[in-house]
Protein backbone atom coordinates (compact mmCIF):
# COMPACT_ATOMS: atom_id res chain seq x y z
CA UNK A 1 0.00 0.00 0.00
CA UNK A 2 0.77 3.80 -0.07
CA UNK A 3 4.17 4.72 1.54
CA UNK A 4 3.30 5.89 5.57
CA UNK A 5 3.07 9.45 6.14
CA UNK A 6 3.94 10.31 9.83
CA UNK A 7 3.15 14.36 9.08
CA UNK A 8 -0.42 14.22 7.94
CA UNK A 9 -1.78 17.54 6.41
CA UNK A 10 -5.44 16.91 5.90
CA UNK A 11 -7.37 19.07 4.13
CA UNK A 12 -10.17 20.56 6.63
CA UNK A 13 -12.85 21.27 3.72
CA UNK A 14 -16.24 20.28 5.13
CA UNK A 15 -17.36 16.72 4.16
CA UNK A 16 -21.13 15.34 3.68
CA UNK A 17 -21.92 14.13 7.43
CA UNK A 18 -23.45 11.07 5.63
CA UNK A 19 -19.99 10.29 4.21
CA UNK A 20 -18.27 10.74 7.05
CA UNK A 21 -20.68 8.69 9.98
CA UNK A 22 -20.24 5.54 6.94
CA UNK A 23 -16.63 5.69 6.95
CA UNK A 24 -16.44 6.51 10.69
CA UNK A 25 -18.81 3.00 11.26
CA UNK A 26 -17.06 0.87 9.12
CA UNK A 27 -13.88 1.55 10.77
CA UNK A 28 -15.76 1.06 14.22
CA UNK A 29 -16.37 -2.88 12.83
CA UNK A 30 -13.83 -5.39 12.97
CA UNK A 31 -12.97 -7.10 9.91
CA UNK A 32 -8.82 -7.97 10.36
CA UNK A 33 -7.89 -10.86 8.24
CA UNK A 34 -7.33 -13.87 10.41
CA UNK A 35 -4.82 -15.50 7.56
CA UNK A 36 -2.11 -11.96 8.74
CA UNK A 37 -2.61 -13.00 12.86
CA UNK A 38 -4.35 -15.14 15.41
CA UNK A 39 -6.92 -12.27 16.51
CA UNK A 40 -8.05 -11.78 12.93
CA UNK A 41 -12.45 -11.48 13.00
CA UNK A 42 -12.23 -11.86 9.04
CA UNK A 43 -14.99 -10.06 6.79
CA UNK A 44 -18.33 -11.66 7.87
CA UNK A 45 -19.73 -8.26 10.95
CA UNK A 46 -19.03 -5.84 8.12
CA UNK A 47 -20.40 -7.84 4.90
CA UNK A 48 -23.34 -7.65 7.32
CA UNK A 49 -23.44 -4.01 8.09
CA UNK A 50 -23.01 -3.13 4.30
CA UNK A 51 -25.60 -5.85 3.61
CA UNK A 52 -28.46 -3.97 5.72
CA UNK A 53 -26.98 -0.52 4.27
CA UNK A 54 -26.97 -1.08 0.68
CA UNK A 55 -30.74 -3.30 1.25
CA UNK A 56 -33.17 -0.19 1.07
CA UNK A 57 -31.09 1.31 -2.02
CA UNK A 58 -32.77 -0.66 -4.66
CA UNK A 59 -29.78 -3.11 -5.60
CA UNK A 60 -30.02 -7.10 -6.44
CA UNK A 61 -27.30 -7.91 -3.21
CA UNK A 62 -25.44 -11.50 -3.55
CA UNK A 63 -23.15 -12.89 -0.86
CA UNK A 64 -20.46 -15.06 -1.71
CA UNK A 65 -18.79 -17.29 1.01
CA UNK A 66 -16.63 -20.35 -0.57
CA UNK A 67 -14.72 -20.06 2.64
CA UNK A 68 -16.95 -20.10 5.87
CA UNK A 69 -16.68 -17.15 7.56
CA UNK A 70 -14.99 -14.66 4.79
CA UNK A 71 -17.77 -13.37 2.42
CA UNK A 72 -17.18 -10.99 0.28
CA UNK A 73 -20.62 -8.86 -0.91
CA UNK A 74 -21.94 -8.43 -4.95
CA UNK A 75 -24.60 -5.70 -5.33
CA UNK A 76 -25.82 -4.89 -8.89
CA UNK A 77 -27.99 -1.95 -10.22
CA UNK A 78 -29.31 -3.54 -13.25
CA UNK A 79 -29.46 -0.82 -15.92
CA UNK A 80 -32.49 -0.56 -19.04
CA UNK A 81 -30.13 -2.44 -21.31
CA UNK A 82 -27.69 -2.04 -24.17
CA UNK A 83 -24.97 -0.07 -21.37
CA UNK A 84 -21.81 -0.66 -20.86
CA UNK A 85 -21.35 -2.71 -17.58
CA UNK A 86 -19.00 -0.80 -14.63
CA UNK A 87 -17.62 -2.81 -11.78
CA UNK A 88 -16.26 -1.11 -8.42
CA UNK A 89 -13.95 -3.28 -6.80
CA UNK A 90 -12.81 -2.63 -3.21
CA UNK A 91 -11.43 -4.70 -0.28
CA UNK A 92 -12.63 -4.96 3.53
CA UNK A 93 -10.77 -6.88 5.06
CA UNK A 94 -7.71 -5.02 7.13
CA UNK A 95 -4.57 -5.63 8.03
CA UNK A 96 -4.08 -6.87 11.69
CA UNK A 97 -5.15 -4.55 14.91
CA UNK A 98 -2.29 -6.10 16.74
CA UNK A 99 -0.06 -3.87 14.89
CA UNK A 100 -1.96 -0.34 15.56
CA UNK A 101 -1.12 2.16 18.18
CA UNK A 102 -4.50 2.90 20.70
CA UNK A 103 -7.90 1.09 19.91
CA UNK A 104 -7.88 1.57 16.56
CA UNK A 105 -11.44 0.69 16.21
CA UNK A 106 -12.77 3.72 18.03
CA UNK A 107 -12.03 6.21 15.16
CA UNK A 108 -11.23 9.62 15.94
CA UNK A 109 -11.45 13.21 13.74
CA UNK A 110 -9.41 15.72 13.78
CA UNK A 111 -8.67 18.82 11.50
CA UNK A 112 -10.44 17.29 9.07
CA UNK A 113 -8.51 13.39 9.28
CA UNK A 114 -9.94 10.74 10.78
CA UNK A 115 -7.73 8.22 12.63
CA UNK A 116 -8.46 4.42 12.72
CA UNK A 117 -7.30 0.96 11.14
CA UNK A 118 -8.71 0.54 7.91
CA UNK A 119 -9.48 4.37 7.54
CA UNK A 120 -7.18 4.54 4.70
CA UNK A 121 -6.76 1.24 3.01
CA UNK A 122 -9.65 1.27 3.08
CA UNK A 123 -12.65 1.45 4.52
CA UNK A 124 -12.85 5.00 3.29
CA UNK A 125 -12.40 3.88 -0.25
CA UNK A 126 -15.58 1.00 0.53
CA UNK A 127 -18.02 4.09 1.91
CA UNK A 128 -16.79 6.56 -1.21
CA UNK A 129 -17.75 3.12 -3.44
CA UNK A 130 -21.26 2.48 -1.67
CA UNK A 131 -22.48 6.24 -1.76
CA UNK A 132 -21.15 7.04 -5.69
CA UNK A 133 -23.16 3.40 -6.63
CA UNK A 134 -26.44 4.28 -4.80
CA UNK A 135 -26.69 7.91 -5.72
CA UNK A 136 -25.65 7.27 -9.55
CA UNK A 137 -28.48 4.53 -9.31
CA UNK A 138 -30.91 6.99 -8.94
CA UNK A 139 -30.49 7.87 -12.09
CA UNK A 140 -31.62 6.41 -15.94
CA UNK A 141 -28.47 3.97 -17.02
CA UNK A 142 -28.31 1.79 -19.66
CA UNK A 143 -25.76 -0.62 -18.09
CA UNK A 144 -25.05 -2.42 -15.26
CA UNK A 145 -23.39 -1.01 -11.72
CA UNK A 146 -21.93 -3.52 -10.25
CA UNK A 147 -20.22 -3.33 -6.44
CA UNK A 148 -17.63 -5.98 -6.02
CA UNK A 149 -17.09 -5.83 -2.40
CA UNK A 150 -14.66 -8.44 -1.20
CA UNK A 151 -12.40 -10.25 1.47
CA UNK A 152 -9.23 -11.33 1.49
CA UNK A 153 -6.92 -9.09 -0.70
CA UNK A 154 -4.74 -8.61 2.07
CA UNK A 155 -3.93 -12.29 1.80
CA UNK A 156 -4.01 -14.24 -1.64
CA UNK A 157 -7.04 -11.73 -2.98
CA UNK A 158 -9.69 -15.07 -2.51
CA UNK A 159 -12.63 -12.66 -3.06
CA UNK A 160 -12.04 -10.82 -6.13
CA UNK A 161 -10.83 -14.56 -7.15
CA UNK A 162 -14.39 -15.67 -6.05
CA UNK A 163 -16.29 -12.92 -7.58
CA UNK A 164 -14.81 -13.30 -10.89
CA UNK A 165 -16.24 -16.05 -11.17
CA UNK A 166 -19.90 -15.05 -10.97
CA UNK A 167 -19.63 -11.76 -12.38
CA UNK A 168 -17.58 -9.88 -15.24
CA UNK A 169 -17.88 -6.15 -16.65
CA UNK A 170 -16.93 -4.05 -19.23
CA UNK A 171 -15.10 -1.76 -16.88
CA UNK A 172 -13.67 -1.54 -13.40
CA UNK A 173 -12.64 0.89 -11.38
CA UNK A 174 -10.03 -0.53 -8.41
CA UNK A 175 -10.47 2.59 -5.13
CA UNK A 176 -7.49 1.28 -3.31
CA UNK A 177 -5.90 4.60 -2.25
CA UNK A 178 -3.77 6.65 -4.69
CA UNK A 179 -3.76 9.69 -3.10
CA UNK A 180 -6.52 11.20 -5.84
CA UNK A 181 -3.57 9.96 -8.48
CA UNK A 182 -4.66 7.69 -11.10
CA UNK A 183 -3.06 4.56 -11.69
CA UNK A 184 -2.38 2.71 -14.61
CA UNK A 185 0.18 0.32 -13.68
CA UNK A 186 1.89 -1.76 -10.66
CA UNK A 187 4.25 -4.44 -10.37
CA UNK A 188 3.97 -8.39 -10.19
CA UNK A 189 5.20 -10.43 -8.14
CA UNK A 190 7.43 -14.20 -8.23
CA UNK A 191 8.65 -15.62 -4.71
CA UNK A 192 11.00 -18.20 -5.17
CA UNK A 193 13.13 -20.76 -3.12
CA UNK A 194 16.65 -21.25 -3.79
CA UNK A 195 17.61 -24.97 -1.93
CA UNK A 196 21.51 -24.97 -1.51
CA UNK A 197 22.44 -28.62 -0.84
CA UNK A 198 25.70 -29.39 1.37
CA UNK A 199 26.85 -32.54 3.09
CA UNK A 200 26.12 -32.93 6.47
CA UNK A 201 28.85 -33.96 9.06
CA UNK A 202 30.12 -33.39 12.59
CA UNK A 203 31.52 -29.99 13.54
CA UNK A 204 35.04 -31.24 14.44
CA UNK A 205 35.08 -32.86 10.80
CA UNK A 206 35.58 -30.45 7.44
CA UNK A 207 36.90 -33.52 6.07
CA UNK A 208 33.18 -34.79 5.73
CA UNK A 209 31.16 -32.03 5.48
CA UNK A 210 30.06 -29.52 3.25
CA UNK A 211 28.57 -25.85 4.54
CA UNK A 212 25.45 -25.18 2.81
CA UNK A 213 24.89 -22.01 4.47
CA UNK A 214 28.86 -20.56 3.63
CA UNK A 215 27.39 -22.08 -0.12
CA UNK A 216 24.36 -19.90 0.17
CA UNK A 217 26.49 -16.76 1.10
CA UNK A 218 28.11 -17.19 -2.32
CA UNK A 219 24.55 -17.20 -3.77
CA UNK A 220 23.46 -14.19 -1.97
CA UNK A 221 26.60 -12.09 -2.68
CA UNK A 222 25.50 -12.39 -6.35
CA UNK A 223 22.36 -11.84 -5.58
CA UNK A 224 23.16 -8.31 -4.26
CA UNK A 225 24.88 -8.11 -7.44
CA UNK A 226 21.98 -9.13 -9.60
CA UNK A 227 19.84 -6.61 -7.50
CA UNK A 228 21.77 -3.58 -8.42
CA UNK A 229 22.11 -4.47 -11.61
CA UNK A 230 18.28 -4.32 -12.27
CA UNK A 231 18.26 -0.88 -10.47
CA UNK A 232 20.65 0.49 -13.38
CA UNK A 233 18.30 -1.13 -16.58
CA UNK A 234 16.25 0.59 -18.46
CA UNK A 235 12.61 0.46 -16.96
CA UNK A 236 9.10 1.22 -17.36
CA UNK A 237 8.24 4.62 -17.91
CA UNK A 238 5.97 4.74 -14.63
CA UNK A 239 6.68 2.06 -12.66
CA UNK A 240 11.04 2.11 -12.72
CA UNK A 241 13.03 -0.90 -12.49
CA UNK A 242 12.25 -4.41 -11.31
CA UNK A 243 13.64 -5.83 -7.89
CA UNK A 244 14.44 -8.49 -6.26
CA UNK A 245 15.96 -9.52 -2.85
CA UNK A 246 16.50 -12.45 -0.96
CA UNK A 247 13.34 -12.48 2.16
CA UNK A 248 14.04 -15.53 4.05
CA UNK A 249 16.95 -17.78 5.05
CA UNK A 250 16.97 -21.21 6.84
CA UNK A 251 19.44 -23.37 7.20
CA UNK A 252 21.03 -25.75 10.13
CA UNK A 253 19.88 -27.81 12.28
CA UNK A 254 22.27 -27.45 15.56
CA UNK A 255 25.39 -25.40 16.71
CA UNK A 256 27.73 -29.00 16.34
CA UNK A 257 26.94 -30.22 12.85
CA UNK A 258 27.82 -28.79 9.18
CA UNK A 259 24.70 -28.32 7.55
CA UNK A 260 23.28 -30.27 4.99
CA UNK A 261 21.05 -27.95 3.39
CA UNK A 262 20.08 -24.05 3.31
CA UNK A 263 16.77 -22.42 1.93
CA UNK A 264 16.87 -19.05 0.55
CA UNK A 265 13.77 -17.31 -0.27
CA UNK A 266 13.71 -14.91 -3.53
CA UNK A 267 11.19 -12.24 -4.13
CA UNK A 268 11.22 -10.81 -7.49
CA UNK A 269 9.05 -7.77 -8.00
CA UNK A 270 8.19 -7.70 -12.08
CA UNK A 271 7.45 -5.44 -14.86
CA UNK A 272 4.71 -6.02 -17.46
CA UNK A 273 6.67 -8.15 -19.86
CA UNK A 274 8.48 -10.03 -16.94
CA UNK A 275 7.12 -13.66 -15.63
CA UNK A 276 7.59 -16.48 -13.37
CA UNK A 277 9.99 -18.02 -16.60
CA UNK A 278 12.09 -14.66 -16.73
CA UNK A 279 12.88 -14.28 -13.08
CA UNK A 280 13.80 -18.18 -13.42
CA UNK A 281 16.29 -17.77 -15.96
CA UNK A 282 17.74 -15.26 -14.90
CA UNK A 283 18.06 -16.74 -11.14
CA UNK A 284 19.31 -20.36 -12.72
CA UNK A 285 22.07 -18.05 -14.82
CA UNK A 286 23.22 -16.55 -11.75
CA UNK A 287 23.36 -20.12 -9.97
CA UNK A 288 25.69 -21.62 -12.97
CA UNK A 289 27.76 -18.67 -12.35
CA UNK A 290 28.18 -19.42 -8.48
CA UNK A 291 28.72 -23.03 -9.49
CA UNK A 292 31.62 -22.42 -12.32
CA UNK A 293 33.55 -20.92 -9.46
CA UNK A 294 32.83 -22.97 -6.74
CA UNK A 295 33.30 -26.57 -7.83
CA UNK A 296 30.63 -28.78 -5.94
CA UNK A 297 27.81 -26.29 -5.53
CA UNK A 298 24.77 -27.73 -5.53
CA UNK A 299 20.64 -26.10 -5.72
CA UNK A 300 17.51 -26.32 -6.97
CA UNK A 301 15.28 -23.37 -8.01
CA UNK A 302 11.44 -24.44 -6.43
CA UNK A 303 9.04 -21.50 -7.74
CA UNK A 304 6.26 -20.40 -5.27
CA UNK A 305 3.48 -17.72 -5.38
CA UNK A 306 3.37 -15.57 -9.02
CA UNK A 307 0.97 -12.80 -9.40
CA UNK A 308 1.04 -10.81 -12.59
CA UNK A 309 2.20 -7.49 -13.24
CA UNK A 310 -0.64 -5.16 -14.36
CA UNK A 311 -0.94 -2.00 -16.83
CA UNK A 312 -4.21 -0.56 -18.24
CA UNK A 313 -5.27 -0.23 -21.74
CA UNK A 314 -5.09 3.74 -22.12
CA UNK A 315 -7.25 3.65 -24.65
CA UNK A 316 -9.71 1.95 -23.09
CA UNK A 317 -13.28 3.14 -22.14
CA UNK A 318 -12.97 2.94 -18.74
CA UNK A 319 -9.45 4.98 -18.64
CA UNK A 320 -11.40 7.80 -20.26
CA UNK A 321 -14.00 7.91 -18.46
CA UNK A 322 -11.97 8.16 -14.90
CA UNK A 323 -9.54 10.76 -16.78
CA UNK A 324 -12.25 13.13 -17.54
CA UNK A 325 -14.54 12.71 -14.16
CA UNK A 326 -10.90 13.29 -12.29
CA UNK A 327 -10.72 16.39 -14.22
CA UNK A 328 -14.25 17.79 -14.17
CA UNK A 329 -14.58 17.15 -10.35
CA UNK A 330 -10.97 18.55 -9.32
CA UNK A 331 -10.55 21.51 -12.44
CA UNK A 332 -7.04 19.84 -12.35
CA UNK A 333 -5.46 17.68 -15.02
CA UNK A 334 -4.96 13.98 -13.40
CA UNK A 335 -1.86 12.94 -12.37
CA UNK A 336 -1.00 9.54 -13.41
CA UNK A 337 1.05 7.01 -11.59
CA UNK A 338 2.40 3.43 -11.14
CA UNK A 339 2.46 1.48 -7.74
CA UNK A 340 5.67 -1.15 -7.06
CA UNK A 341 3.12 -3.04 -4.91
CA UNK A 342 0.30 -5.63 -6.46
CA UNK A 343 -3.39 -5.16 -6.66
CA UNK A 344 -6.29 -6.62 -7.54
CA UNK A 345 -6.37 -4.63 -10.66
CA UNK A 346 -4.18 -7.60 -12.34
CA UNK A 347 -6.95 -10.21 -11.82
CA UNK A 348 -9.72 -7.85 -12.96
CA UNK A 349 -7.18 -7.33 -16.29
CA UNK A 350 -6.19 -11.28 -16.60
CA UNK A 351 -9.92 -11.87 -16.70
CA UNK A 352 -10.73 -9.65 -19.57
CA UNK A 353 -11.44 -6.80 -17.61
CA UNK A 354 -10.02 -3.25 -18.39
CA UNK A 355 -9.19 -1.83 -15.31
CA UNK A 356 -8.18 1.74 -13.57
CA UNK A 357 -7.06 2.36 -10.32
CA UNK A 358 -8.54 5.29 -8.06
CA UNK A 359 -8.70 6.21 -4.24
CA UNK A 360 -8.18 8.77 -1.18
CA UNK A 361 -5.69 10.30 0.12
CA UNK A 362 -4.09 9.60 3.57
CA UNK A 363 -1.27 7.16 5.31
CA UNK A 364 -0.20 4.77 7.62
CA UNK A 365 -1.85 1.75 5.48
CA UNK A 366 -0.23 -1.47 7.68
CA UNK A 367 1.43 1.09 10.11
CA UNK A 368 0.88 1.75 13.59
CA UNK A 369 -1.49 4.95 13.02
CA UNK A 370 -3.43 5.45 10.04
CA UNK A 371 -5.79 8.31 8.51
CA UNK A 372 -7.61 9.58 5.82
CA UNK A 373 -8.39 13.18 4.44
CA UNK A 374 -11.77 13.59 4.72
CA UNK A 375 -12.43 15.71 1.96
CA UNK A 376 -10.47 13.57 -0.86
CA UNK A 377 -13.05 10.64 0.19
CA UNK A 378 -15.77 12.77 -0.98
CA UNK A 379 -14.01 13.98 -4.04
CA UNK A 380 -13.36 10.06 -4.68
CA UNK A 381 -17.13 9.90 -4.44
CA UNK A 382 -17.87 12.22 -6.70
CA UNK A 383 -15.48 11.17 -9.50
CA UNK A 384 -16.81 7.73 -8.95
CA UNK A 385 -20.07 8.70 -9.07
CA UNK A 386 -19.88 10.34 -12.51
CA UNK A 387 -17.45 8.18 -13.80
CA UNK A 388 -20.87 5.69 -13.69
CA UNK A 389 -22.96 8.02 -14.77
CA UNK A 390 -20.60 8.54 -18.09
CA UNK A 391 -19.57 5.07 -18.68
CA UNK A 392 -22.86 3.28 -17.86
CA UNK A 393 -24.83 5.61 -19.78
């Protein structure tokens, strides 16, 4: 999520009460995943607050629950017909409460913030999403409006997984928080394992063994080659260079033996064009390097968890629309931007999905205080809301 700002400067315009007492009680609820720590409530008190909210607004509500427990919520305004179809996506689940400084499920205001886990990633983003849908409802549209409300994207994004498969759309508009940027790119992801294999043997006897954690340091000091390296390529024109580092290490098994093998973990952050077959090679040609200098090295390269870099279609419908409600909203040109962390804008794209990336302004998403500006939620509500009204129409 957005980098942590620990000198918030909120703006102290005046914000629609309504606005505010939704954000303000869907921070109060607790919906932590329990997959990020042991106290996690998971998604199921708020998916039954927004439920009962969104009932009276005239909207066909779905709740989908593969996993017991972690439902993520569908509502659909169905449109006269012959419309394009617009999807808001949006998480709300958060990220643990162990982590947060003070209750942070008692929000608090002040000069125009308010304080509270989930304010900013984004809970804020979720009430900006539920007030644009209802109040653009209220209006003739030819297509669909679709809410996508799900769990789990703090995690392995199960919900958006979930809901693609009930539901597609011509359009979608992502409201993680950008900080009223619009973004049209982020990085993927690969996390690998590199297993270093030694021979294992008594600590009073070299003779026998072989250190596969002195073998691994060989690995890693290329690795921190390899790294720098991809910080002095050419790279995208909004989202830089690729990265990659080494996250984990394990090796050993007591303080008297030579061990016998050593586990490094790789994380690779991508560019569109990269893969899980890219960030192999060029891993496996940095291995055969380590191993041409250091007769008897032995590994194994065991791929783990890939998610796909994502960039939108500028040309696309959706793209335009956002673009020109940014502008006609703020009297500002939009300022476009790339993330280096993953969202679930790359699913929404991998299923056929042109997709845009829009949301509040604030900090502190993960940290141990976080806040949103007040008034950029309701600005985010008001782009939203006639980004519908112009795409949908």
């Amino acid at each position: 999520m957005s980098e942590i700002d620990d000198d918030p400067q909120p703006n102290s315009a005046v914000t629609d009460p309504e606005l505010v007492s939704l954000v303000q009680r869907l921070v109060e609820i607790d919906s932590s995943n329990p997959d990020l720590g042991s106290t996690g409530r998971g998604e199921a008190a708020v998916a039954d607050f927004i439920t009962g909210w969104l009932a009276p607004h005239g909207c066909e509500i779905s709740r989908l629950e593969a996993s017991p427990g972690r439902p993520s919520v569908v509502a659909i305004w169905r449109g006269s017909g012959g419309g394009r179809t617009l999807m808001l996506n949006g998480h709300i689940d958060t990220v643990s409460l162990d982590s947060y400084e003070g209750d942070g499920l008692a929000p608090v205001v002040r000069e125009g913030a308010m304080f509270g886990r989930g304010s900013y990633d984004m809970k804020s983003g979720i009430a900006a999403m539920m007030i644009a849908a209802s109040t653009a409802a209220e209006r003739p549209h030819r297509g669909d409006i679709v809410l996508a409300l799900v769990a789990d994207e703090e995690f392995e994004s199960a919900g958006t997984v979930e809901v693609l498969k009930h539901v597609t759309a011509d359009g979608a508009v992502v409201v993680e928080p950008s900080d009223g940027e619009v973004t049209l790119a982020h990085r993927g992801l690969v996390w690998l394992d590199v297993v270093i294999t030694g021979r294992a043997a008594h600590g009073s006897r070299p003779d026998l063994g072989r250190d596969a954690i002195v073998q691994a340091g060989r690995f890693l000091a290329r690795l921190g080659d390899l790294a720098r390296d991809l910080a002095s390529r050419p790279g995208h024109p909004i989202l830089g260079s690729a990265n990659v580092h080494a996250s984990l290490v394990r090796g050993g098994v007591e303080m008297s033996s030579y061990p016998a093998e050593c586990t490094v973990g790789v994380e690779w952050r991508t560019l569109p064009g990269q893969d899980v077959d890219t960030v192999v090679a060029e891993i496996d040609a940095l291995l055969v390097a380590v191993s041409a200098e250091h007769p008897g090295f032995s590994c194994r390269i065991v791929p783990g968890l890939t998610e796909p870099p994502f960039e939108a279609d500028r040309s696309s419908a959706v793209v335009h629309s956002v673009l020109a409600s940014v502008e006609a909203v703020t009297g500002r040109a939009p300022v476009l931007r790339g993330e280096p962390f993953w969202t679930d804008c790359a699913l929404l794209a991998e299923a056929g999905i042109p997709a845009v990336l829009f949301g509040v302004t604030g900090g502190g998403a993960h940290a141990a205080t976080e806040w949103v500006d007040l008034a950029s939620v309701e600005t985010v509500a008001r782009v939203l809301e006639r980004t519908i009204g112009d795409f949908c129409a």
